[in-house]
Structure formats: C-alpha cells, structure tokens
N, C-alpha and C. Protein backbone atom coordinates (compact mmCIF):
# COMPACT_ATOMS: atom_id res chain seq x y z
N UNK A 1 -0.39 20.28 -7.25
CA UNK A 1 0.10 19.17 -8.03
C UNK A 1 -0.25 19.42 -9.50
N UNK A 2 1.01 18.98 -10.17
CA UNK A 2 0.59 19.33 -11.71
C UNK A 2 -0.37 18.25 -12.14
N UNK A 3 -1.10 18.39 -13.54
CA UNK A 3 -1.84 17.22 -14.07
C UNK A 3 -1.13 16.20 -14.20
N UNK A 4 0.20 16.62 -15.03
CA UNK A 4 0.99 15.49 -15.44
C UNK A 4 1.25 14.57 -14.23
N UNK A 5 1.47 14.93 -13.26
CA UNK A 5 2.08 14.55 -11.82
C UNK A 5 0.57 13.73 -11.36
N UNK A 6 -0.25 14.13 -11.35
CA UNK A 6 -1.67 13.47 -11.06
C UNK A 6 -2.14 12.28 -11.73
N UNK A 7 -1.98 12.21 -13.10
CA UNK A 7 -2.09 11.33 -13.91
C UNK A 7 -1.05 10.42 -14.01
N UNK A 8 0.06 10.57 -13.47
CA UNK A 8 1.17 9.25 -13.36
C UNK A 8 0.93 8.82 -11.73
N UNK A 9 0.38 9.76 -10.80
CA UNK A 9 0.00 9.01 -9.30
C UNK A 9 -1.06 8.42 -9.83
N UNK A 10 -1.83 8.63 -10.26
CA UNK A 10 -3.20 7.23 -10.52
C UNK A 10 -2.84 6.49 -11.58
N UNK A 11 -2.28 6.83 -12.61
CA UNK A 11 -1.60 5.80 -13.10
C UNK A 11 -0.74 4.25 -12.45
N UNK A 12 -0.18 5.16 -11.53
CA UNK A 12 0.91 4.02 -10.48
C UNK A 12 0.08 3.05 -9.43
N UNK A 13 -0.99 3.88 -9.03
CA UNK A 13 -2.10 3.59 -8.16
C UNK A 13 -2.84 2.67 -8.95
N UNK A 14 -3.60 2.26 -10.35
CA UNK A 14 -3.89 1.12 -10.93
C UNK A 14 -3.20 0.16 -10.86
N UNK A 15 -1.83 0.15 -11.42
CA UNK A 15 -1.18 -0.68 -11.58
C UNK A 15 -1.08 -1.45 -10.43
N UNK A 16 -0.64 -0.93 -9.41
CA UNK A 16 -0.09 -1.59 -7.86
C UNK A 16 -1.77 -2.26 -7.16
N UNK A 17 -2.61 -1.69 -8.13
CA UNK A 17 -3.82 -2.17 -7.34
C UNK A 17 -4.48 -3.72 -8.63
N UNK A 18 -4.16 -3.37 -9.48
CA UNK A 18 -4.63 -4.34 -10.43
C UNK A 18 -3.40 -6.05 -9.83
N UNK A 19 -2.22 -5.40 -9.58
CA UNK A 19 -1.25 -6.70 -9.06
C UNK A 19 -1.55 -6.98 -7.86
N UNK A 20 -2.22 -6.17 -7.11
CA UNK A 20 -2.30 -6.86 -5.78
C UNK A 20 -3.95 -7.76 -6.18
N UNK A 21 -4.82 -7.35 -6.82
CA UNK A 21 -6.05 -8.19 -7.57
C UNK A 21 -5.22 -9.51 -7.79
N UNK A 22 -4.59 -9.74 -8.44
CA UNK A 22 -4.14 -10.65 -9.08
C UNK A 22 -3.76 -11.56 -7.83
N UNK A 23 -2.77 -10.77 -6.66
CA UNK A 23 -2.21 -11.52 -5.67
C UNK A 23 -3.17 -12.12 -4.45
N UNK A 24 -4.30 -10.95 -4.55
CA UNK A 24 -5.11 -11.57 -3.89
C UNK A 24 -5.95 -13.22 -4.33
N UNK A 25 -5.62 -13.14 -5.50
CA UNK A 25 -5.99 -14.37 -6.17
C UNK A 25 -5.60 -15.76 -6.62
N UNK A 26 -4.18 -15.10 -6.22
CA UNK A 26 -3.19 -15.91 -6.27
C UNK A 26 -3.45 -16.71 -4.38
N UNK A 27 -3.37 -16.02 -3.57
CA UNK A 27 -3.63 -16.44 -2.22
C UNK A 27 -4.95 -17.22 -2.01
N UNK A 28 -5.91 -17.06 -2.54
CA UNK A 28 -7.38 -17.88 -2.70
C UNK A 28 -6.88 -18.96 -3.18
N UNK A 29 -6.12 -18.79 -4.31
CA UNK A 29 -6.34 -20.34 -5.06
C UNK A 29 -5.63 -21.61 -4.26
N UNK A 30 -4.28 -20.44 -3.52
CA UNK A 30 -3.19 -21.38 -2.33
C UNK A 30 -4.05 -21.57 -1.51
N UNK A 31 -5.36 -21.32 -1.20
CA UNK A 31 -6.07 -22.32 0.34
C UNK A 31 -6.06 -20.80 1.43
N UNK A 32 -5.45 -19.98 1.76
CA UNK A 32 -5.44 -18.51 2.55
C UNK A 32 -7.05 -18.39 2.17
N UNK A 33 -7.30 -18.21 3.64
CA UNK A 33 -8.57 -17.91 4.16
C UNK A 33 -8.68 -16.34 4.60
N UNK A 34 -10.22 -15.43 5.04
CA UNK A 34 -10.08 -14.27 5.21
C UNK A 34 -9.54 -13.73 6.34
N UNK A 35 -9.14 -14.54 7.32
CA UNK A 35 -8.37 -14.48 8.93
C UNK A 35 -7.48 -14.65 8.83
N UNK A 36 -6.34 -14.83 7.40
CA UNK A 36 -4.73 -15.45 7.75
C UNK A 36 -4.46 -14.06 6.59
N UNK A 37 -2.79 -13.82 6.67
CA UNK A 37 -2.43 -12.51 5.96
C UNK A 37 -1.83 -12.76 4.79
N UNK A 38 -1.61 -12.45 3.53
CA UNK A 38 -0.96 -12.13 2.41
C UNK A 38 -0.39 -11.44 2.41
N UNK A 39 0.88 -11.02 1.51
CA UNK A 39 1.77 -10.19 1.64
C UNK A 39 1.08 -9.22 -0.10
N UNK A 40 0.98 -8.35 0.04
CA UNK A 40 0.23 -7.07 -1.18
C UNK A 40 1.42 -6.34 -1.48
N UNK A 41 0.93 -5.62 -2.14
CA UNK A 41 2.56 -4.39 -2.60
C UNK A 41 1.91 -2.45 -2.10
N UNK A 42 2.62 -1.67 -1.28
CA UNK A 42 1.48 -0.84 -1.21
C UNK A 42 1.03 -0.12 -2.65
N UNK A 43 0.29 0.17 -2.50
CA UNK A 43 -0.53 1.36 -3.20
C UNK A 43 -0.17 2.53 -3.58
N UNK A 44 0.94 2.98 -3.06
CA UNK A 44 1.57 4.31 -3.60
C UNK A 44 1.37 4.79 -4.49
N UNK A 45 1.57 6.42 -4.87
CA UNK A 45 1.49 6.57 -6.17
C UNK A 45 3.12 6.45 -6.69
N UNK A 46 4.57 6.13 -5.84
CA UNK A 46 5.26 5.97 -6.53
C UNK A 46 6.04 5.26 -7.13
N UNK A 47 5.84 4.94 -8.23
CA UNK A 47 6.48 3.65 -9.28
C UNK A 47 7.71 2.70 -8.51
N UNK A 48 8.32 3.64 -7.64
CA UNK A 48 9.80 2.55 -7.43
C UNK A 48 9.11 2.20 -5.91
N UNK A 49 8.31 2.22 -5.63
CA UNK A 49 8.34 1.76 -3.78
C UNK A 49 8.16 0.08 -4.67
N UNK A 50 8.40 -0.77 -3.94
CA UNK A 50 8.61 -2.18 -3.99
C UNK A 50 8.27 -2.97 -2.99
N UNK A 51 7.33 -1.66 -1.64
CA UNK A 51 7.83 -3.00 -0.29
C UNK A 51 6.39 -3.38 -0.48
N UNK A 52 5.97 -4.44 0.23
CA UNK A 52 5.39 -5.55 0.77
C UNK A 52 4.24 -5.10 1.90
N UNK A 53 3.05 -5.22 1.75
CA UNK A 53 2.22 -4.91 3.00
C UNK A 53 1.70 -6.22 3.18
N UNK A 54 1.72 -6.64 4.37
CA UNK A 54 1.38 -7.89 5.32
C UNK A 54 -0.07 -7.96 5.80
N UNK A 55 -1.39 -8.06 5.17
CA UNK A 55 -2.76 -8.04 5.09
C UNK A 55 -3.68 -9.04 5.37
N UNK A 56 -4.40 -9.07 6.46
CA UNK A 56 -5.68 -10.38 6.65
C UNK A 56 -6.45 -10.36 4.84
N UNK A 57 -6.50 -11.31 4.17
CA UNK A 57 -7.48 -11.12 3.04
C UNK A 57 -8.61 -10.50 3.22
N UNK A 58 -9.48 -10.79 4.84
CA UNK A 58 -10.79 -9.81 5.17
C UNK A 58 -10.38 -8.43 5.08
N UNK A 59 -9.41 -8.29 5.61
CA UNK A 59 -9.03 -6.47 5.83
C UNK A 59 -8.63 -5.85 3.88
N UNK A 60 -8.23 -6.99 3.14
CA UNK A 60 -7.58 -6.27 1.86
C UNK A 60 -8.78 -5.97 1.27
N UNK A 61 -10.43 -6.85 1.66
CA UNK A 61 -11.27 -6.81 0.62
C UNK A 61 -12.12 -5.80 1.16
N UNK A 62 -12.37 -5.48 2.68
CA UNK A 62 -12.51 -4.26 2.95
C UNK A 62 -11.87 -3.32 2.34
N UNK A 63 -10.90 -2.77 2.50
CA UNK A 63 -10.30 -1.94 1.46
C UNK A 63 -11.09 -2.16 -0.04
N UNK A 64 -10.69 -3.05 -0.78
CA UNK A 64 -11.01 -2.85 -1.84
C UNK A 64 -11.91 -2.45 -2.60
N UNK A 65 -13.15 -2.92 -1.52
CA UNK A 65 -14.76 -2.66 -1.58
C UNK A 65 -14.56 -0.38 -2.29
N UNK A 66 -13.57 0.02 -1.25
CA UNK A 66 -13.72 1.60 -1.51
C UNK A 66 -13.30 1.67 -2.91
N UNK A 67 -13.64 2.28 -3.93
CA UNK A 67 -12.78 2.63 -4.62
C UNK A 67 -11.74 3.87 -4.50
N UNK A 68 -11.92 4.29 -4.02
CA UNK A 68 -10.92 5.60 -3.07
C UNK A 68 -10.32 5.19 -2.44
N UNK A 69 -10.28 3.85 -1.76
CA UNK A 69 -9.14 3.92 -0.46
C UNK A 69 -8.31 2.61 -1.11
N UNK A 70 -7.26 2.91 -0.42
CA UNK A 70 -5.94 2.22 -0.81
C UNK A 70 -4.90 2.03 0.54
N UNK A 71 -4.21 0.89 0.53
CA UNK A 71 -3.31 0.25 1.46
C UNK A 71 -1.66 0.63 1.09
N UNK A 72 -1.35 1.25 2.24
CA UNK A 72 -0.07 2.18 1.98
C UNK A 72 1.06 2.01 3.46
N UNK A 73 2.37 1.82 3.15
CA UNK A 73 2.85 1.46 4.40
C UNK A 73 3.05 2.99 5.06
N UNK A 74 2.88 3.02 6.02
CA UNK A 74 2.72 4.50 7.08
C UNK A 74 4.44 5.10 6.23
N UNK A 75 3.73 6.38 6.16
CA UNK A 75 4.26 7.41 5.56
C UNK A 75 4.44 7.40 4.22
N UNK A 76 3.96 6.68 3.31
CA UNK A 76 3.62 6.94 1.95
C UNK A 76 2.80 7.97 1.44
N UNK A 77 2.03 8.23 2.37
CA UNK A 77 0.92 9.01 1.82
C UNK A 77 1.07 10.52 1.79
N UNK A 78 0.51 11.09 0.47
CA UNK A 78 0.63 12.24 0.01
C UNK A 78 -0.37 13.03 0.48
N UNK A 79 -0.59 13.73 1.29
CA UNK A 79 -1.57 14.91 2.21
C UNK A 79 -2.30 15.49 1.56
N UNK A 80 -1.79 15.53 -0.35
CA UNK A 80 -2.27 16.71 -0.74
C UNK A 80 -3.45 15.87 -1.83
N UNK A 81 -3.42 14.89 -1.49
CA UNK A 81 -4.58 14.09 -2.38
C UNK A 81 -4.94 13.01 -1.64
N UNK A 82 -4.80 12.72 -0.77
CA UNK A 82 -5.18 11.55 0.19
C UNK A 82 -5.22 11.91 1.68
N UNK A 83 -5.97 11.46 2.12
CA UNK A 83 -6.18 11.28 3.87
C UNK A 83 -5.92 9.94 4.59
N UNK A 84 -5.35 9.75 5.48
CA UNK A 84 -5.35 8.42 6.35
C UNK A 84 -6.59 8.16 7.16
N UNK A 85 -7.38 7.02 7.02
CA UNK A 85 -8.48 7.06 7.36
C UNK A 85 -8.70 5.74 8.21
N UNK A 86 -9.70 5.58 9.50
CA UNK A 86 -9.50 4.62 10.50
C UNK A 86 -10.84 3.98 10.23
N UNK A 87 -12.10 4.56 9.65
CA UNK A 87 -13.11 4.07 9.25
C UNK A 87 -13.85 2.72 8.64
N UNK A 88 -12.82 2.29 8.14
CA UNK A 88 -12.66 0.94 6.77
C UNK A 88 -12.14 -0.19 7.78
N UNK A 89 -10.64 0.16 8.08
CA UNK A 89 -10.27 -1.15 9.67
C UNK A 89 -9.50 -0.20 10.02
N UNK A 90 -8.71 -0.95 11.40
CA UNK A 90 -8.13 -0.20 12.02
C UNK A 90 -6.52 -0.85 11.99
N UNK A 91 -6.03 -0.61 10.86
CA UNK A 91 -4.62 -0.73 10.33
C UNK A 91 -3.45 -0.61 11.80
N UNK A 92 -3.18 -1.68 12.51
CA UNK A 92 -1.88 -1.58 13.12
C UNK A 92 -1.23 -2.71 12.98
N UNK A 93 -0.71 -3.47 11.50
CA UNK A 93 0.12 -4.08 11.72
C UNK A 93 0.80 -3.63 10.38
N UNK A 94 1.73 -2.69 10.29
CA UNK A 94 2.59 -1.68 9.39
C UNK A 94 1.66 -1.79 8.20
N UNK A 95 0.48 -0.83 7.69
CA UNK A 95 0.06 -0.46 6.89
C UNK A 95 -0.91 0.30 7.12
N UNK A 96 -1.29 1.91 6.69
CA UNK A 96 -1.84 2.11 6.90
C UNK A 96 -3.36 2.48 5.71
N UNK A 97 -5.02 3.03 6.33
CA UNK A 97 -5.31 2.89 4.84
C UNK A 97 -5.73 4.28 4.38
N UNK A 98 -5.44 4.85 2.97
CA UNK A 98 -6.10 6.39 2.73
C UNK A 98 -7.16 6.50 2.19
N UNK A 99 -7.84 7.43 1.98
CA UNK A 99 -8.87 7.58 0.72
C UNK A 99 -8.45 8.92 0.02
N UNK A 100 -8.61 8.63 -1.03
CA UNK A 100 -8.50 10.60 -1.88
C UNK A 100 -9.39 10.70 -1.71
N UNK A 101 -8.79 12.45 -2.24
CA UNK A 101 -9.42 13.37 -2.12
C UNK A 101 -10.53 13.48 -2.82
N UNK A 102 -11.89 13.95 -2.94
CA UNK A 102 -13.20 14.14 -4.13
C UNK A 102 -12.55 14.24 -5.10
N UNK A 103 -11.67 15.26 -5.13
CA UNK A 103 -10.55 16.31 -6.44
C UNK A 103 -10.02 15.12 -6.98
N UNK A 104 -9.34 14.31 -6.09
CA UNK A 104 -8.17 13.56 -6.97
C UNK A 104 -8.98 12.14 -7.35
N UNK A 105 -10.00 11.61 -6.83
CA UNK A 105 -10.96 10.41 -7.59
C UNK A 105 -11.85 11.23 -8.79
N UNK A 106 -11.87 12.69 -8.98
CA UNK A 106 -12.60 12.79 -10.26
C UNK A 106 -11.66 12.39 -11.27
C-alpha cells in the first residue's frame, strides 16, 4: 500500500469514527440503553461506503474502548492492514469487527 493510499484509509477511518461518536450520542440523549441497537456507519477506509451497521450501544463501546479496532460490514475489510477479530464481541448480526495492523496504527 502506498503512503498516500494509507493516509486517506485513516483519514476515512477518523472521520466515519468521529460521526459514529457523535451518533452514539445522539442515541444516549434519545433514551437507547446499552442492550437496544443503533444504527453506526461502518468504519471503512472507503469514503463512498454509506451503509449502516445495526449495533447494541454495549457492543459499539466495546469496540471503541480499542483504538485499533473498528466496526465494518463483512467484507469491507482490507487484509493488508486489518484483521477480523472475535476477541472484543462476537459480531453476528451483519457487522463484523477488525483491528490493524501494528504497521498501519503507527
């Protein structure tokens, strides 16, 4: 992967993670508790995905806790900087979650 190409996937990867912050906050203030789901945007690194991940608030803040791992709908994820990982929860309702690579969080 080029730099340039690296630095617009984490680039894209803030963004989609700073709006889902926001959405998660937006769902607190509506009364959504950590057992009922929100709808998030995934995590991708690419700018045009648009869809919707369907998330318990407990499971998004797990996630969030990583700074490496990120919520991605199954088959988003790029192999060559991320892993799908079962460790954090166990993602089966269409989303799955990754962590990068050491390489790609320096």
């Amino acid at each position: 992967m080029t730099d340039e190409r690296d630095e617009r996937v984490a680039h894209n990867e803030v963004v989609f993670r700073r709006a889902n912050e926001r959405l998660r906050d937006d769902w607190r203030r509506f009364g959504i508790g950590d057992e009922e789901k929100g709808l998030f945007l995934c995590e991708c690194g690419d700018v045009t995905c648009k869809q919707p991940v369907r998330v318990r608030l407990a499971d998004y803040e797990t996630v969030r806790a990583d700074s490496a791992a990120f919520l991605l709908i199954p088959g988003h994820e790029d192999e060559a900087i991320e892993s799908v990982v079962d460790d954090l929860i166990a993602a089966t309702d269409g989303f799955v979650v990754v962590r990068k690579h050491a390489k790609a969080t320096a």
